[in-house]
Protein backbone atom coordinates (compact mmCIF):
# COMPACT_ATOMS: atom_id res chain seq x y z
CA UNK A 1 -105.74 103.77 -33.12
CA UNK A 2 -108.16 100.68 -33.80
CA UNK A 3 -111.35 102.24 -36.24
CA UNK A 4 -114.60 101.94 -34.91
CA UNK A 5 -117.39 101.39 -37.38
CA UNK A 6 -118.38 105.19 -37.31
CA UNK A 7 -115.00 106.28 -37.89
CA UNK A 8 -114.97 103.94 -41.48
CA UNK A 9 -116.50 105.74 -44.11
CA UNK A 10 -119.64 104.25 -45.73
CA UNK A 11 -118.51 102.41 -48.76
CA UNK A 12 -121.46 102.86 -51.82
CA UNK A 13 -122.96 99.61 -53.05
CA UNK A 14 -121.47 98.16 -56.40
CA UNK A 15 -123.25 98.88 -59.50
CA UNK A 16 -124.63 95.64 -60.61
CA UNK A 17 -124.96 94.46 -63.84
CA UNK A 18 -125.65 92.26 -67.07
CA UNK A 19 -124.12 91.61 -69.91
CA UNK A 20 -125.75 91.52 -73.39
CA UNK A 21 -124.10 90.04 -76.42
CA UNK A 22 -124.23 87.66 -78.91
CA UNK A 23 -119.93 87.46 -79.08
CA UNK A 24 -118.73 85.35 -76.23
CA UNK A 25 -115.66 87.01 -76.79
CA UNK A 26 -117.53 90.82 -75.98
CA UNK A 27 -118.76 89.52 -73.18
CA UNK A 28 -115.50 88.22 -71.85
CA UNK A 29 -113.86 91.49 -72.38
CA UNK A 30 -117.14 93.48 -70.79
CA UNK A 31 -116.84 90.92 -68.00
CA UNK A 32 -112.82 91.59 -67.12
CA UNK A 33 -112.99 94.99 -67.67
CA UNK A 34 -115.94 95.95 -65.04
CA UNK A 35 -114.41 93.06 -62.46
CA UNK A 36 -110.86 94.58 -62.26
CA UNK A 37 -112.93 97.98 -61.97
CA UNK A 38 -114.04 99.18 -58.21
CA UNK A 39 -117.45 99.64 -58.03
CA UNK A 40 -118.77 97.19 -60.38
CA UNK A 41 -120.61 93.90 -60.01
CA UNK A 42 -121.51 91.54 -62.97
CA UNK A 43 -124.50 89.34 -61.92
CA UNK A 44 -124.59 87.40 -65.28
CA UNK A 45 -124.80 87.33 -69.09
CA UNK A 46 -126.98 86.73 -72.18
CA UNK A 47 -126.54 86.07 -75.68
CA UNK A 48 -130.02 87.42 -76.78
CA UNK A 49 -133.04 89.34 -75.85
CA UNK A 50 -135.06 86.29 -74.76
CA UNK A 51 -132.02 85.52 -72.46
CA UNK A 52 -131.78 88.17 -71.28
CA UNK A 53 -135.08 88.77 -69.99
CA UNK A 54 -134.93 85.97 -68.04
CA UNK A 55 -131.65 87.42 -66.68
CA UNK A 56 -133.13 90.66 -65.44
CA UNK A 57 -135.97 89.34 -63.89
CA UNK A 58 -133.76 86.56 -62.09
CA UNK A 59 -130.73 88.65 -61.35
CA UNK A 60 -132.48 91.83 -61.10
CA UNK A 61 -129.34 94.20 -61.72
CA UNK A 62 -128.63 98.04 -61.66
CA UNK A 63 -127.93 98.21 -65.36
CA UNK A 64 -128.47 96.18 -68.41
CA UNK A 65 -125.73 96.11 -71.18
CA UNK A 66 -127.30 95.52 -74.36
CA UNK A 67 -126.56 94.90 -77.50
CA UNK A 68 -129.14 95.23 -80.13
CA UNK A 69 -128.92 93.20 -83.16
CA UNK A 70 -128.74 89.42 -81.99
CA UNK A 71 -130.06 86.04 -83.57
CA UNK A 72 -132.98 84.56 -80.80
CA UNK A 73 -134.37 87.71 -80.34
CA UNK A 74 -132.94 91.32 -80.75
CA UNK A 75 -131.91 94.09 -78.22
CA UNK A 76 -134.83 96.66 -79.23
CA UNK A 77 -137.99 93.87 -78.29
CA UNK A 78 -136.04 92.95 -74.94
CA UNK A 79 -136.19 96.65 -74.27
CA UNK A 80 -140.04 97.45 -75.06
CA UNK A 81 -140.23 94.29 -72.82
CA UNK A 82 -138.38 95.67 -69.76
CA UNK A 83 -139.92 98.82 -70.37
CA UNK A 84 -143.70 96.70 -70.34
CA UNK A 85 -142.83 94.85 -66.93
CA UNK A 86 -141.34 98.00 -65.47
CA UNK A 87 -138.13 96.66 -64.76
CA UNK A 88 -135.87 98.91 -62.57
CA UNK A 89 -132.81 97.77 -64.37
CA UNK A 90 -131.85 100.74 -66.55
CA UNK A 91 -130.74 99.67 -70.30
CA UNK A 92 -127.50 101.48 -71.47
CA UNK A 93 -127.05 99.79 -75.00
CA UNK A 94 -123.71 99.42 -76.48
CA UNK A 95 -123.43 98.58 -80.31
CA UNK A 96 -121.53 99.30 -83.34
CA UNK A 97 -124.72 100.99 -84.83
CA UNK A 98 -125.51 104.47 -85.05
CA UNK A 99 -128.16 105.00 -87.38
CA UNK A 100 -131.83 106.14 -87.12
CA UNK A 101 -132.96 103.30 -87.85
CA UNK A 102 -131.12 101.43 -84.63
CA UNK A 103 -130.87 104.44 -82.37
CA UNK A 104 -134.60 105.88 -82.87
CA UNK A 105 -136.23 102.43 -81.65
CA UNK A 106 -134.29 101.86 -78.99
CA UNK A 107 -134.80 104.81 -77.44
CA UNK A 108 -138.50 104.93 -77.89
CA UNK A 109 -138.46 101.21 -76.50
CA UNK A 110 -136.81 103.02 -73.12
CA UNK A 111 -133.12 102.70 -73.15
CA UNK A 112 -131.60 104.84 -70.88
CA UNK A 113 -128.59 105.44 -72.87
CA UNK A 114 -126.55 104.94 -76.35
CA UNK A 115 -123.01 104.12 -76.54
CA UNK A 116 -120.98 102.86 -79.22
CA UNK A 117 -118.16 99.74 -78.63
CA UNK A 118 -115.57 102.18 -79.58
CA UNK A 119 -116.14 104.61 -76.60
CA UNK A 120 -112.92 104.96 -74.10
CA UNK A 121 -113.11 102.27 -70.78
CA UNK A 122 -113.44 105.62 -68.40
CA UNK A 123 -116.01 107.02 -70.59
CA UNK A 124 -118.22 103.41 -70.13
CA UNK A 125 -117.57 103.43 -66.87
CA UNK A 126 -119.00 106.66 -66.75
CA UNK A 127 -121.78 105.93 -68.55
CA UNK A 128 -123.23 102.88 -66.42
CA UNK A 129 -122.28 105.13 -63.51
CA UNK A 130 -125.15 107.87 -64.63
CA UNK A 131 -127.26 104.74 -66.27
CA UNK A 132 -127.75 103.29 -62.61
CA UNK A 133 -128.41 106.93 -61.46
CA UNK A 134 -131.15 106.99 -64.27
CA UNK A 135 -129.30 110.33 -65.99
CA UNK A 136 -129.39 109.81 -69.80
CA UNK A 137 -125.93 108.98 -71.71
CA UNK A 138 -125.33 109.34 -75.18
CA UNK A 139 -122.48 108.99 -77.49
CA UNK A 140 -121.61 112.16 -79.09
CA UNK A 141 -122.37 110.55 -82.33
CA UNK A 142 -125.98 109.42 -81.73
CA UNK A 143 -126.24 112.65 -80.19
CA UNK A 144 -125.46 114.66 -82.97
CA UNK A 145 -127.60 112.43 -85.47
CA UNK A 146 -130.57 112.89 -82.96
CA UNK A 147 -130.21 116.81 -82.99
CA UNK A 148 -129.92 116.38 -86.68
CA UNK A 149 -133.02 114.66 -86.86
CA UNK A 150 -135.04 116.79 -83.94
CA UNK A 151 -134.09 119.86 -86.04
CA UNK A 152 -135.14 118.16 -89.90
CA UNK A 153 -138.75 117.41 -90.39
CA UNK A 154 -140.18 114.37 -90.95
CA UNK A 155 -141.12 112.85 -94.47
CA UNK A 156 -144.87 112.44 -94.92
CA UNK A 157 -144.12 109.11 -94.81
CA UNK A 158 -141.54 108.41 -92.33
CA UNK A 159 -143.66 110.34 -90.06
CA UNK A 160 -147.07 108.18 -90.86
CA UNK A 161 -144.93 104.93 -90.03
CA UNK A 162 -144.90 103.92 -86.05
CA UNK A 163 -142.00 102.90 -84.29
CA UNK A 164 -143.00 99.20 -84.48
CA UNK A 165 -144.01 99.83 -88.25
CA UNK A 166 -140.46 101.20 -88.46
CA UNK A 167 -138.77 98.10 -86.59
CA UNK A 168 -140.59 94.99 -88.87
CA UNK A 169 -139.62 97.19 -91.84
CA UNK A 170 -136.24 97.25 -91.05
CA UNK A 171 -136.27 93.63 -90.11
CA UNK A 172 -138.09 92.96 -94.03
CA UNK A 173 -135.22 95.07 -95.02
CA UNK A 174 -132.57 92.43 -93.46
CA UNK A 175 -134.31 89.92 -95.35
CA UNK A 176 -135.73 88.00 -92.08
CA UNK A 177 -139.00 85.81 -92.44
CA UNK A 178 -142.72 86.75 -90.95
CA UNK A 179 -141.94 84.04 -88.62
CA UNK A 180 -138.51 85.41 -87.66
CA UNK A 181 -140.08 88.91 -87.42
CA UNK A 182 -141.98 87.41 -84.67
CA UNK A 183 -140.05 85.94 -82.48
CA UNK A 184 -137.70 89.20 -82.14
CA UNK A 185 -140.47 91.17 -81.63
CA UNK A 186 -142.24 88.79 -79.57
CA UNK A 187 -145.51 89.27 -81.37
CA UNK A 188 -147.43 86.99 -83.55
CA UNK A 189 -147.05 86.14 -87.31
CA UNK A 190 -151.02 87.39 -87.49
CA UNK A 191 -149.58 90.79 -85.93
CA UNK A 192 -146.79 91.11 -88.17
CA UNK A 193 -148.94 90.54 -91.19
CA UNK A 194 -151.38 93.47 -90.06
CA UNK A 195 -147.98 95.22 -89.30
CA UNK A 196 -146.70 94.62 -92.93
CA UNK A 197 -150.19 95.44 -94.17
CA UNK A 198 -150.50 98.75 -93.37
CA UNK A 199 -146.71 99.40 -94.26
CA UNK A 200 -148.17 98.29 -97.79
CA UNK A 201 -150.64 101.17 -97.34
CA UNK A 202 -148.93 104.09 -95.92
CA UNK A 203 -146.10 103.96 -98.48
CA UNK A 204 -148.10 103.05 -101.24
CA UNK A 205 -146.56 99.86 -102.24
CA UNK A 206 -147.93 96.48 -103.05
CA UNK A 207 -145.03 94.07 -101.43
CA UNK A 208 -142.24 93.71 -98.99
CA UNK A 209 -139.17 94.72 -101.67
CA UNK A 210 -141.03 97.67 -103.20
CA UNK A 211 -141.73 98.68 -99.41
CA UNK A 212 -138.13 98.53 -98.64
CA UNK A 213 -137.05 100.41 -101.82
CA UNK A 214 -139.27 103.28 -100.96
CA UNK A 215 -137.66 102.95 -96.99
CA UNK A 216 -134.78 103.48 -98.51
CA UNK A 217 -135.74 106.09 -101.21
CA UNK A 218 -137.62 108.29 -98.46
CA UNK A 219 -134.79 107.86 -96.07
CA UNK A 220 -136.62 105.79 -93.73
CA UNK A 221 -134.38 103.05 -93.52
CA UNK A 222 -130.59 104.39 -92.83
């Protein structure tokens, strides 16, 4: 019997998507895995958040997968910027960080989900599956960390600091520049300053280290 076209059962779009990662060899293994997979389509890569926002709005895929800590611009800015154009792409992020201080920003900035490289192939599968459905995903892990924190009040001071106060302190924490601070962020150095400034006055502190210390001390930095 020769199969008309309403006897062949409609066949769902592939999931499209980009890669995000500063490890060429990540991206190569990302790449292979979701090609030999049915149902997948990778549009493209990036190294960085800059990149990759040029990606997105070129390639304009189902799901983004991004990494988050990346020299030329970090995971966390390209997702407030998505999130500010009102992308459709849907950020899963996939990193080998899991603490407040990585998982909180991100998803304020608007990731969809939180995965960590060590999750099982089916389980990322999954994961981009519900991403491009728009259903939140997150790694039991982060999960349990985010209950942890729901559940714990806030320090005075963690809870006076915003989320972008929160990201430039971290960043002082890593030891990057004003100027460097900028660029990931994709701010100005003037806005960074005010930034830093009123770090200085909500924790009480005079400079960037003794800001840091008390981060650290108050359990605002992880």
């Amino acid at each position: 019997m020769i199969e008309t076209p309403s006897d062949t059962p409609d066949r769902a779009p592939a999931i499209t998507l980009v890669l995000v990662d500063d490890h060429p060899v990540v991206r190569d293994g990302l790449r292979g895995m979701f090609t030999a997979a049915p149902g997948f389509e990778v549009l493209g890569e990036a190294s960085n958040g800059v990149d990759a926002l040029d990606a997105v709005e070129r390639l304009d895929p189902d799901v983004v997968l991004m990494d988050l800590r990346m020299p030329g611009g970090g995971g966390v800015a390209a997702i407030t910027e998505l999130t500010r154009r009102g992308s459709r792409a849907r950020v899963l992020v996939l990193t080998t960080y899991d603490t407040d201080s990585d998982t909180l920003p991100a998803i304020e900035a608007g990731a969809t989900g939180y995965l960590l490289k060590d999750a099982p192939r089916e389980e990322l599968f999954a994961a981009v599956r519900a991403a491009a459905d728009g259903r939140s995903v997150l790694s039991p892990a982060v999960a349990s960390r985010l209950m942890t924190r729901v559940r714990t009040p806030a320090t005075p001071a963690d809870a006076a600091l915003s989320a972008r106060e929160r990201e430039v302190l971290v960043l002082v924490a890593r030891g990057t520049t004003n100027r460097e601070i900028a660029a990931e962020l994709f701010i100005s150095e003037a806005t960074v300053k005010t930034h830093l400034t009123h770090i200085f006055a909500k924790l009480g502190t005079k400079d960037r280290a003794a800001a840091v210390a008390v981060g650290y001390d108050r359990g605002i930095l992880g």
